[in-house]
C-alpha atoms as a PDB file:
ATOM      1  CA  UNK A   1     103.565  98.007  91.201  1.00  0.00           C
ATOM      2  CA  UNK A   2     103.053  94.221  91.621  1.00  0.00           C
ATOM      3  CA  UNK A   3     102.811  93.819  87.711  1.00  0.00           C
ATOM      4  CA  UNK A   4     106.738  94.719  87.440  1.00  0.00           C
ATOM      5  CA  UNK A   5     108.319  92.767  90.352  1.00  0.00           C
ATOM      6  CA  UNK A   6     109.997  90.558  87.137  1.00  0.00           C
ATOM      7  CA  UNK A   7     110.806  93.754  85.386  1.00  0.00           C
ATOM      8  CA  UNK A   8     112.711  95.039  88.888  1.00  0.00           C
ATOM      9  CA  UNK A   9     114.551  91.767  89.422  1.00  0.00           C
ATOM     10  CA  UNK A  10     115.457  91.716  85.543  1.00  0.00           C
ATOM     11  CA  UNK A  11     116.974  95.150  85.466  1.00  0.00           C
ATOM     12  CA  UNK A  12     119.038  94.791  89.202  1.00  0.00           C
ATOM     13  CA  UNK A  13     120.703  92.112  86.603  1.00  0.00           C
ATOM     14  CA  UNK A  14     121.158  92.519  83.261  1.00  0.00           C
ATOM     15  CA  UNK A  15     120.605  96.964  84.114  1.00  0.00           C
ATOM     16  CA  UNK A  16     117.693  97.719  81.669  1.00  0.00           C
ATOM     17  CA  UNK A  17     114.260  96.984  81.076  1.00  0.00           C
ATOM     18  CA  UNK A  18     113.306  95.567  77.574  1.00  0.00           C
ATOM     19  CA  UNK A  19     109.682  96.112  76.545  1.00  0.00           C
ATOM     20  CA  UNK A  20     107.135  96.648  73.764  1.00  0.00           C
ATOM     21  CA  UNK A  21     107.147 100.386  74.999  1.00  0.00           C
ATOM     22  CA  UNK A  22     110.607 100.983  73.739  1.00  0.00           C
ATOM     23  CA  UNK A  23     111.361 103.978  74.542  1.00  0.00           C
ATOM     24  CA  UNK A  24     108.389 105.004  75.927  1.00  0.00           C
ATOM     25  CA  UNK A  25     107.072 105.119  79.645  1.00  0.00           C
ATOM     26  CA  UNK A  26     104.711 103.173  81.162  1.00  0.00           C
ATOM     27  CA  UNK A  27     102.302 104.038  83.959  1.00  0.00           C
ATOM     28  CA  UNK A  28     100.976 101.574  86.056  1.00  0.00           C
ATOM     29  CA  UNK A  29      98.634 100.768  88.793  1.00  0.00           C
ATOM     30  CA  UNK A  30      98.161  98.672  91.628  1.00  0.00           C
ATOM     31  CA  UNK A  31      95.896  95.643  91.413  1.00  0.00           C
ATOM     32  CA  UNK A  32      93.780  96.844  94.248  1.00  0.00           C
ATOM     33  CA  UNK A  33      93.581 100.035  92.349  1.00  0.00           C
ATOM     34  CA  UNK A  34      92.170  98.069  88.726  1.00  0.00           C
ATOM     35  CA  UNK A  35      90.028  96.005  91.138  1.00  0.00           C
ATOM     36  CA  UNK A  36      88.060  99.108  92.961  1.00  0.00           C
ATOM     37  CA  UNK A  37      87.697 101.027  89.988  1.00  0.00           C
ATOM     38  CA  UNK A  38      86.031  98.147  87.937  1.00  0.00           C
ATOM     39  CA  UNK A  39      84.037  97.777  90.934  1.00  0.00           C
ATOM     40  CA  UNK A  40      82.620 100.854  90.800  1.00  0.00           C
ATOM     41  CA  UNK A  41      82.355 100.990  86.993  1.00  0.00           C
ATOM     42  CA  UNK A  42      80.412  97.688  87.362  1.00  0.00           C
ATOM     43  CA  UNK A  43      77.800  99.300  90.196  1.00  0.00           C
ATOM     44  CA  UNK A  44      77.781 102.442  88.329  1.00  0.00           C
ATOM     45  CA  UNK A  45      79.008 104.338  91.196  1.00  0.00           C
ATOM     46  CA  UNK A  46      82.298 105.259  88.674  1.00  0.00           C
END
């Protein structure tokens, strides 16, 4: 997504991506995505 355009440009140069996760994978949504489903959490449609 949008929240790892850095990460992308990072790893096309230096060929990794360095993180808190270590290891680990991350998952990830678009900001449209977070934005709808607080919206619906907030109306209490969610």
């Amino acid at each position: 997504t949008e929240n790892h355009t850095d990460d992308i440009k990072r790893a096309k140069k230096w060929g990794f991506i360095e993180s808190a996760a270590g290891d680990g994978k991350v998952a990830s949504a678009s900001r449209k995505d977070y934005a709808e489903a607080a919206a619906k959490v907030l109306t209490g449609e969610g």
